[in-house]
PDB file of N, CA and C in Angstrom:
ATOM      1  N   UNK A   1      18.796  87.887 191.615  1.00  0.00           N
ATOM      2  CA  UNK A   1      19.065  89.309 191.498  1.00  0.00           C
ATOM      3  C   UNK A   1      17.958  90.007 190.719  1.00  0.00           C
ATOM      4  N   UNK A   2      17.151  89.473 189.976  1.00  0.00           N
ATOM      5  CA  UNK A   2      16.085  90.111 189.490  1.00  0.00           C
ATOM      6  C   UNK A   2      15.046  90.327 190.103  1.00  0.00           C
ATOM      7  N   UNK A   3      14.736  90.114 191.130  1.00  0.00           N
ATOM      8  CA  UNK A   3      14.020  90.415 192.214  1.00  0.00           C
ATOM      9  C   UNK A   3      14.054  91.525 192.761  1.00  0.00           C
ATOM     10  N   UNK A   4      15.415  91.963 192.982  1.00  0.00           N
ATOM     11  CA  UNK A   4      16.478  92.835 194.093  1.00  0.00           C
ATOM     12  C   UNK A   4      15.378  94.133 193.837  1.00  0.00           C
ATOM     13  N   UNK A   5      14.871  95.008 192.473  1.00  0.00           N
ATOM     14  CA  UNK A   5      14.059  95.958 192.560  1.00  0.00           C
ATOM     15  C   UNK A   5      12.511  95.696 193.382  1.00  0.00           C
ATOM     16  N   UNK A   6      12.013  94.379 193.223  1.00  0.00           N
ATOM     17  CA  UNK A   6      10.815  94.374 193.517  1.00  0.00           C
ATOM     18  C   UNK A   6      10.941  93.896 195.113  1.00  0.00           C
ATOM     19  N   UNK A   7      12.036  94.085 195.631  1.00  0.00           N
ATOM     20  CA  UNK A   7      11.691  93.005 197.001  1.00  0.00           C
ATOM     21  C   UNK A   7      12.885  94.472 198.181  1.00  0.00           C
ATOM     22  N   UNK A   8      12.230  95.668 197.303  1.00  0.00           N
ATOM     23  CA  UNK A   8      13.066  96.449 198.477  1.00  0.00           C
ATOM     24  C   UNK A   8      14.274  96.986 198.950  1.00  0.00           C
ATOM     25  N   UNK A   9      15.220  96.123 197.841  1.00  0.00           N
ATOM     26  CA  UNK A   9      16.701  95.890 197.638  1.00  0.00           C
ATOM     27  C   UNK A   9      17.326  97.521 197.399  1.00  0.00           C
ATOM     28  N   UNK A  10      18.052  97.956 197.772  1.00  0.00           N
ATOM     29  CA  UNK A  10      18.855  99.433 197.189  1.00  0.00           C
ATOM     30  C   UNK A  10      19.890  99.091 197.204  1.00  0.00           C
ATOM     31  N   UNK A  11      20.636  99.463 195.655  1.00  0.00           N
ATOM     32  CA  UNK A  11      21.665  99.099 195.192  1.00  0.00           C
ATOM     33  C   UNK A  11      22.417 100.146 193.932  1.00  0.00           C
ATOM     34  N   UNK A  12      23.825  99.896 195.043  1.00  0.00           N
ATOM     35  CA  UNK A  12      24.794 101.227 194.837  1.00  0.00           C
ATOM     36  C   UNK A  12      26.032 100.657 194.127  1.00  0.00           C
ATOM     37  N   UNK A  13      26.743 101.809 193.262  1.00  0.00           N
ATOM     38  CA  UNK A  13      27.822 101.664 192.928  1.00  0.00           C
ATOM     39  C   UNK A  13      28.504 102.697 193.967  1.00  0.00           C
ATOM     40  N   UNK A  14      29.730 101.860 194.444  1.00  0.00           N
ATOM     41  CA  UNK A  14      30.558 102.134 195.393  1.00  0.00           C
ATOM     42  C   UNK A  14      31.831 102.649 194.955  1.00  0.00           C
ATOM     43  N   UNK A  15      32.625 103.722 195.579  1.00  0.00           N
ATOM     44  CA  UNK A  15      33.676 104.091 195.199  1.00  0.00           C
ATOM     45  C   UNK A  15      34.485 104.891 196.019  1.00  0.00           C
ATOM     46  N   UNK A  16      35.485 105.380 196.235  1.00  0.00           N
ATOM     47  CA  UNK A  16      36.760 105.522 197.254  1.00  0.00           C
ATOM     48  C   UNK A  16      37.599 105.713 197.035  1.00  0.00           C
ATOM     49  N   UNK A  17      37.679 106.918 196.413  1.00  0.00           N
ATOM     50  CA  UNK A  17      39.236 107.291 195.689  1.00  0.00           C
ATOM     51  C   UNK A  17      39.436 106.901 194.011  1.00  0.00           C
ATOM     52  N   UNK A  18      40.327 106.014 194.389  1.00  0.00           N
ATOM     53  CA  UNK A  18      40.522 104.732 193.210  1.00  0.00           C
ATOM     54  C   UNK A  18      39.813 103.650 193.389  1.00  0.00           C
ATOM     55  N   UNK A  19      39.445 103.344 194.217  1.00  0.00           N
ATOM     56  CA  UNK A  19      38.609 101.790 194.591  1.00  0.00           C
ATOM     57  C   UNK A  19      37.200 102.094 194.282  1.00  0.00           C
ATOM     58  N   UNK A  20      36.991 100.934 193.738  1.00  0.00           N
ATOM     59  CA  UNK A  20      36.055 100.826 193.067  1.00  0.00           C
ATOM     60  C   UNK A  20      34.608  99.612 192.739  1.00  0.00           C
ATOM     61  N   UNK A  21      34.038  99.104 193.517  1.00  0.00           N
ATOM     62  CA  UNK A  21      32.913  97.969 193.367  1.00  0.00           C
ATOM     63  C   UNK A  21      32.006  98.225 192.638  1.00  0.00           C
ATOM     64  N   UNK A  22      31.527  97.394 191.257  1.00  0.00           N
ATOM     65  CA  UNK A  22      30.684  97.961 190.483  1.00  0.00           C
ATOM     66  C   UNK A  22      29.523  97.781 191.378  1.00  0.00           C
ATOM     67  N   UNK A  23      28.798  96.911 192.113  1.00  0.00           N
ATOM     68  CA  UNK A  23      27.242  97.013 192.750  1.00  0.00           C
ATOM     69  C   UNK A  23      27.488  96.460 194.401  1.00  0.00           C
ATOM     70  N   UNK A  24      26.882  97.351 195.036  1.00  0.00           N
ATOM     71  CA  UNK A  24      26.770  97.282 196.653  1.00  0.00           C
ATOM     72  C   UNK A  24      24.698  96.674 196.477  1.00  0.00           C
ATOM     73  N   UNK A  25      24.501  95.873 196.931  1.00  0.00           N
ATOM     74  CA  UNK A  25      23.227  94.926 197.416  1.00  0.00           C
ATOM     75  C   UNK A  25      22.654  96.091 198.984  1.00  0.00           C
ATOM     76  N   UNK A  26      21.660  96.325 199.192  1.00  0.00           N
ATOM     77  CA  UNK A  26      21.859  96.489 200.782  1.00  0.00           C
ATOM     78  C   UNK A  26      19.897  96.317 200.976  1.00  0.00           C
ATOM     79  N   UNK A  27      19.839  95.737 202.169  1.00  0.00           N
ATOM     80  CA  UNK A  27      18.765  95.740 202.362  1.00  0.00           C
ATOM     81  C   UNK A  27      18.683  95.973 204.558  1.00  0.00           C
ATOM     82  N   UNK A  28      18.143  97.188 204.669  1.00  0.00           N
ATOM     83  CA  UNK A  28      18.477  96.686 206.156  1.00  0.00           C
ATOM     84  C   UNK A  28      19.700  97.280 206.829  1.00  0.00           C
ATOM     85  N   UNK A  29      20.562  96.307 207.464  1.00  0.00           N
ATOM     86  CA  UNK A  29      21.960  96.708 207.834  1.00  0.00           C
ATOM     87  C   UNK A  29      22.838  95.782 206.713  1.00  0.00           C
ATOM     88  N   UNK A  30      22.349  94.873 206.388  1.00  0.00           N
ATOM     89  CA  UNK A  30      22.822  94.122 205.591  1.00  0.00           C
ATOM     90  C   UNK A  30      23.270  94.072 203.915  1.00  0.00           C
ATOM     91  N   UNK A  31      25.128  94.344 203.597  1.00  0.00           N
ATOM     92  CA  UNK A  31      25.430  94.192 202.301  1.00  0.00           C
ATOM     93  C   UNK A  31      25.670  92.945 201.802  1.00  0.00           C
ATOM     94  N   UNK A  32      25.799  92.903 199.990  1.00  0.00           N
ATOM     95  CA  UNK A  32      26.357  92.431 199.177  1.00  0.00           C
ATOM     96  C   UNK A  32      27.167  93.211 198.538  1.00  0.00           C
ATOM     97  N   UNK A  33      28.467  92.796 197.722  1.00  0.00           N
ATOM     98  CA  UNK A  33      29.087  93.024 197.252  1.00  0.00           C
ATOM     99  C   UNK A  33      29.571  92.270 195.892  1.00  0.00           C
ATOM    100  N   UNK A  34      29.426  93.397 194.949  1.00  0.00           N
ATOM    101  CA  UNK A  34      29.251  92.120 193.574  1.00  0.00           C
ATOM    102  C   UNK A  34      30.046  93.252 192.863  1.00  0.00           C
ATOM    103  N   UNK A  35      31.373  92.179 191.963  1.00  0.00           N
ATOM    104  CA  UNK A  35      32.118  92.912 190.891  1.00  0.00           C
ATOM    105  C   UNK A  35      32.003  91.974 190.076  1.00  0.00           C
ATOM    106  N   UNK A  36      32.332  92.713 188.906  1.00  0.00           N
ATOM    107  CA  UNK A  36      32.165  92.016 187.122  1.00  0.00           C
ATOM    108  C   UNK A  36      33.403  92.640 186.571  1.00  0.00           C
ATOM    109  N   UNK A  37      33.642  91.295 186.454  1.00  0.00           N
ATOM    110  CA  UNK A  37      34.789  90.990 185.706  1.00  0.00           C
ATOM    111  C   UNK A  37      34.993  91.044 184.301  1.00  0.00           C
ATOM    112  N   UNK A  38      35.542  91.434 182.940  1.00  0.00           N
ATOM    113  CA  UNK A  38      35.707  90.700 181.573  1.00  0.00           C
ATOM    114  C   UNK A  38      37.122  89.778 181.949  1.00  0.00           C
ATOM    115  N   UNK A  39      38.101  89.961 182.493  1.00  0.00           N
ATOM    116  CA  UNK A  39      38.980  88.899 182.881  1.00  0.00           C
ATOM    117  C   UNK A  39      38.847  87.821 183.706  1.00  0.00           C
ATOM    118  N   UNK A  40      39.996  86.500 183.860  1.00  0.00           N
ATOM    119  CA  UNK A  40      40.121  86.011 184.605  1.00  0.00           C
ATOM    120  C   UNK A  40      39.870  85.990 185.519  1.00  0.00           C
ATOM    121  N   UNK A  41      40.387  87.327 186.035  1.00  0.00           N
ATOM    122  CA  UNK A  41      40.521  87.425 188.155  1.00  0.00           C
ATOM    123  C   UNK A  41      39.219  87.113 188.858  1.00  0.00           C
ATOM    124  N   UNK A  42      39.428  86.289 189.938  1.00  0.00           N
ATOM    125  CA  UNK A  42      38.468  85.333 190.876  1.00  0.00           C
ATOM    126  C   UNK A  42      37.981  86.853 192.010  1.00  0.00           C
ATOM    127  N   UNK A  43      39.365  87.747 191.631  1.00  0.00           N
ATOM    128  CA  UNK A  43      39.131  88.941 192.788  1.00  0.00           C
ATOM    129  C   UNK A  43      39.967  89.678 192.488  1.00  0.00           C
ATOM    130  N   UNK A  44      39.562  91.104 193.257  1.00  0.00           N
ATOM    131  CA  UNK A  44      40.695  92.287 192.638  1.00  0.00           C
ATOM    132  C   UNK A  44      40.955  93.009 194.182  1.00  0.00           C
ATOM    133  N   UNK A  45      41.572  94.217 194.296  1.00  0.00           N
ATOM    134  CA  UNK A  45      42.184  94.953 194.756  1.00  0.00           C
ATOM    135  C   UNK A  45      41.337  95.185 196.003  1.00  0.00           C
ATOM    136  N   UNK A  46      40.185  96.314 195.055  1.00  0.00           N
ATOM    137  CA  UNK A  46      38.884  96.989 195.401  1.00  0.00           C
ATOM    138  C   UNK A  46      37.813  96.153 196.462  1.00  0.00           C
ATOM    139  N   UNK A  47      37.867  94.827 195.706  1.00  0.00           N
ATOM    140  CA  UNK A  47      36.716  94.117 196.482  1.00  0.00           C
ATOM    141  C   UNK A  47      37.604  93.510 197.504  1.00  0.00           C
ATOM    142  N   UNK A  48      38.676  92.971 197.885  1.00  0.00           N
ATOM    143  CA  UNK A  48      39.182  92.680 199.035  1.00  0.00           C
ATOM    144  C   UNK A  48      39.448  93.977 200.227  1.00  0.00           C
ATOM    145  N   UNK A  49      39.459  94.821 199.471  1.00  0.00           N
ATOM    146  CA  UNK A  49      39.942  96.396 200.713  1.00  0.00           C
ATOM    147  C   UNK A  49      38.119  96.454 201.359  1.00  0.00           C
ATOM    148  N   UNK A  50      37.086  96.242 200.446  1.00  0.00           N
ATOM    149  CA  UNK A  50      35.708  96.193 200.894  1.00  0.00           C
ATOM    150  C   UNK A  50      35.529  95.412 201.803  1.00  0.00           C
ATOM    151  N   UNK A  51      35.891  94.159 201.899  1.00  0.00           N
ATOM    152  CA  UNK A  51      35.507  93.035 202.467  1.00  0.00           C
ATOM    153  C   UNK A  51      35.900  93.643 203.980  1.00  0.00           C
ATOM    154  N   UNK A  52      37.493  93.793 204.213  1.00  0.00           N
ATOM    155  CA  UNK A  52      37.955  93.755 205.172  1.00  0.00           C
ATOM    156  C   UNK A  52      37.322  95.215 205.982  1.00  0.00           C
ATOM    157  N   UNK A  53      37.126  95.969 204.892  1.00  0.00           N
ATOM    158  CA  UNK A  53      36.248  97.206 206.136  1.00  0.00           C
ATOM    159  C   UNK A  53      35.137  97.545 206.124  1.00  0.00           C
ATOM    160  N   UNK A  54      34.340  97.054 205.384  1.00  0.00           N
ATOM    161  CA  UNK A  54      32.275  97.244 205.676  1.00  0.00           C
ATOM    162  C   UNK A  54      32.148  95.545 205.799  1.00  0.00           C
ATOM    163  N   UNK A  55      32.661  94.178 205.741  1.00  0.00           N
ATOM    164  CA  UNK A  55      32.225  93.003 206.217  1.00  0.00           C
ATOM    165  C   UNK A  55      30.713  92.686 205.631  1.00  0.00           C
ATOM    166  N   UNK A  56      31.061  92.354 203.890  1.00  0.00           N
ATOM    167  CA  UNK A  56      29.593  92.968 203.861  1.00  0.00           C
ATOM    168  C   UNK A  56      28.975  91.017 204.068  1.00  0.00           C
ATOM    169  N   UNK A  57      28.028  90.482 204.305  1.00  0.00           N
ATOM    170  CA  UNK A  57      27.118  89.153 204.475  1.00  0.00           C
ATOM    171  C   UNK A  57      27.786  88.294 203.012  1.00  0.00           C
ATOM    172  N   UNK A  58      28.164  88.673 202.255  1.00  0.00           N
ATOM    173  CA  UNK A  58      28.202  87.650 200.378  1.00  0.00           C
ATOM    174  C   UNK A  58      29.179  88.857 199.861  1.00  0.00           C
ATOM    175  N   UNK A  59      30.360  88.722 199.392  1.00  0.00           N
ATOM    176  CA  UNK A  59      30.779  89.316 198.233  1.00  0.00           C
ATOM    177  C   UNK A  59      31.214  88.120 196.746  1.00  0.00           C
ATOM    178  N   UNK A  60      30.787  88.553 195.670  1.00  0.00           N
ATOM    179  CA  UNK A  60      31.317  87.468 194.503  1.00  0.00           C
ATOM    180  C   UNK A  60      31.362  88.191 193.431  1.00  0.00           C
ATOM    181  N   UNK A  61      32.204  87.656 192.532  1.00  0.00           N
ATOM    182  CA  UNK A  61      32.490  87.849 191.513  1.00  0.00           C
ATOM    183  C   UNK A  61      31.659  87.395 190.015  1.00  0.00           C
ATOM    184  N   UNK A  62      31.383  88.384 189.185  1.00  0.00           N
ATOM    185  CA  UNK A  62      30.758  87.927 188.199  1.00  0.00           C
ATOM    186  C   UNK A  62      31.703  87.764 186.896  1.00  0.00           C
ATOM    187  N   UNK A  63      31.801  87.230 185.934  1.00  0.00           N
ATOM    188  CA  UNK A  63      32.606  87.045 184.713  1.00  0.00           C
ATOM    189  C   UNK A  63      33.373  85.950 184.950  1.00  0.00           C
ATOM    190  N   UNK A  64      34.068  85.908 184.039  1.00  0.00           N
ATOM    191  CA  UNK A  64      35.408  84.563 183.544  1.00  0.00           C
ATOM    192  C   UNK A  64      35.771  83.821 184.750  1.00  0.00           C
ATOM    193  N   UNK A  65      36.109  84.737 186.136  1.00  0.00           N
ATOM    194  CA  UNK A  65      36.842  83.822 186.802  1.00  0.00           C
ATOM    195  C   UNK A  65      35.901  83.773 187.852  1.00  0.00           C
ATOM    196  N   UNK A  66      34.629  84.181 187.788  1.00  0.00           N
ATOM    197  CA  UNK A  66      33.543  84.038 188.802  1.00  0.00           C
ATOM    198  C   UNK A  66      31.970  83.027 188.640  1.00  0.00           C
ATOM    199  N   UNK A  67      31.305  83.637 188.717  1.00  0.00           N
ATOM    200  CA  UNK A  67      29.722  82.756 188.355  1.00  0.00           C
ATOM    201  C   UNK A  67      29.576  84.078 187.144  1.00  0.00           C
ATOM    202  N   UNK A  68      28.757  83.140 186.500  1.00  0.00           N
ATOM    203  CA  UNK A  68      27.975  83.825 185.279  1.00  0.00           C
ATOM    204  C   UNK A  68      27.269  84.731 185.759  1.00  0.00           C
ATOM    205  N   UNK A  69      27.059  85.472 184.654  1.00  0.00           N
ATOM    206  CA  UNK A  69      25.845  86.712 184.131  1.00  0.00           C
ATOM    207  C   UNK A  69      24.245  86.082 184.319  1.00  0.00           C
ATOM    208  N   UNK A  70      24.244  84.751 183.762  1.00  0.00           N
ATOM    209  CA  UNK A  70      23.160  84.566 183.460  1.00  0.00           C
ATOM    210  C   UNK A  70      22.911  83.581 185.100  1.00  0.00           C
ATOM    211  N   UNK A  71      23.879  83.000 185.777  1.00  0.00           N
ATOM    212  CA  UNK A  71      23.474  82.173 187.342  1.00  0.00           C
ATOM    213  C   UNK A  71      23.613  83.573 188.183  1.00  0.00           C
ATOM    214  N   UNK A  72      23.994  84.847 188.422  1.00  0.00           N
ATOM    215  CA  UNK A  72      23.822  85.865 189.298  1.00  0.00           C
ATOM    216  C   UNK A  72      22.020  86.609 188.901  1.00  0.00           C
ATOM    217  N   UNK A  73      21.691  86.286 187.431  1.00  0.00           N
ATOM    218  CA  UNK A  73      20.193  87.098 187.342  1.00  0.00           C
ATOM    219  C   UNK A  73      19.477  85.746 188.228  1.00  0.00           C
ATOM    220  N   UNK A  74      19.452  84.785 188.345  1.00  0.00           N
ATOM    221  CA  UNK A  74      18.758  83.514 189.005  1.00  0.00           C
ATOM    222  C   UNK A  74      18.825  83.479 190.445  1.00  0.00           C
ATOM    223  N   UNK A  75      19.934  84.093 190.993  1.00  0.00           N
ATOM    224  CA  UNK A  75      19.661  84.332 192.267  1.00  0.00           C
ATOM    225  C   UNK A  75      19.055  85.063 193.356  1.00  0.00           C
ATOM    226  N   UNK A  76      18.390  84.292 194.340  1.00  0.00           N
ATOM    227  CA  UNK A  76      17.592  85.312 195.457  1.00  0.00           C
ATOM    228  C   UNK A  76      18.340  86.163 196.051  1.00  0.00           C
ATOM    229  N   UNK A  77      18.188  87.419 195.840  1.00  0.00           N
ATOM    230  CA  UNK A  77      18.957  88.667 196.998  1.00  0.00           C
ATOM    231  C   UNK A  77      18.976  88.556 198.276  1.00  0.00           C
ATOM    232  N   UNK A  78      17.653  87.663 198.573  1.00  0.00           N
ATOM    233  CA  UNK A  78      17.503  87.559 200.009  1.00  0.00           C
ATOM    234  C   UNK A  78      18.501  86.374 200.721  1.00  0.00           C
ATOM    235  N   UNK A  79      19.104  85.713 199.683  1.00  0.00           N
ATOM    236  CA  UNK A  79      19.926  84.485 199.883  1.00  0.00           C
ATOM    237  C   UNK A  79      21.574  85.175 199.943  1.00  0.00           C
ATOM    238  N   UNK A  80      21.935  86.357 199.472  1.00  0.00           N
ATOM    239  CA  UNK A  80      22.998  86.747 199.372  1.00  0.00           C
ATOM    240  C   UNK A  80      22.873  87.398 200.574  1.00  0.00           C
ATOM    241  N   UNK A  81      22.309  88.073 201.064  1.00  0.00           N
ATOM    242  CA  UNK A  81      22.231  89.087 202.263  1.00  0.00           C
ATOM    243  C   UNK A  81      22.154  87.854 203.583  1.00  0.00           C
ATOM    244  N   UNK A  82      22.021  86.545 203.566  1.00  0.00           N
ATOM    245  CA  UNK A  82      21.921  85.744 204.437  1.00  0.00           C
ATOM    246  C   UNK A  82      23.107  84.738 204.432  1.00  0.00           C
ATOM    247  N   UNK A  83      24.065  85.076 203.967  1.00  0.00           N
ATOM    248  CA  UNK A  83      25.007  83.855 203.914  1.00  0.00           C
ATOM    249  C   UNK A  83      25.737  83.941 205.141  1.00  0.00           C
TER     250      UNK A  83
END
């Protein structure tokens, strides 16, 4: 994800009423979808209503019940937009 500025990446906070995804990935036609967590939850409300109607390539979770802060800065953007 530290790449994501230098490699072209545009990246949005998404929102819809009440719903809410802290960062949309997009490069292309192609999304990511990334929420941060301070709790538990593996997933919330917001990011499942996303999934099922923009279908984005990778959605995951960051915090407690997801991958770290510090394994999401280590990852290639170009690897999330390709899953």
């Amino acid at each position: 994800m530290g790449g994501a500025l230098t490699g072209n990446y545009e990246v949005y906070y998404w929102r819809d009423g009440d719903l809410e995804v802290d960062y949309i990935l997009k490069k292309n036609n192609k999304i990511a979808a990334i929420e941060v967590k301070s709790s538990n939850d593996a997933t919330n409300k917001e990011l499942v209503w996303l999934i099922e109607r923009y279908k984005p390539n990778c959605s995951l979770v960051v915090g407690k019940g997801g991958m770290s802060a510090e394994a999401i800065l280590k990852v290639n953007p170009a690897k999330l937009l390709n899953s």
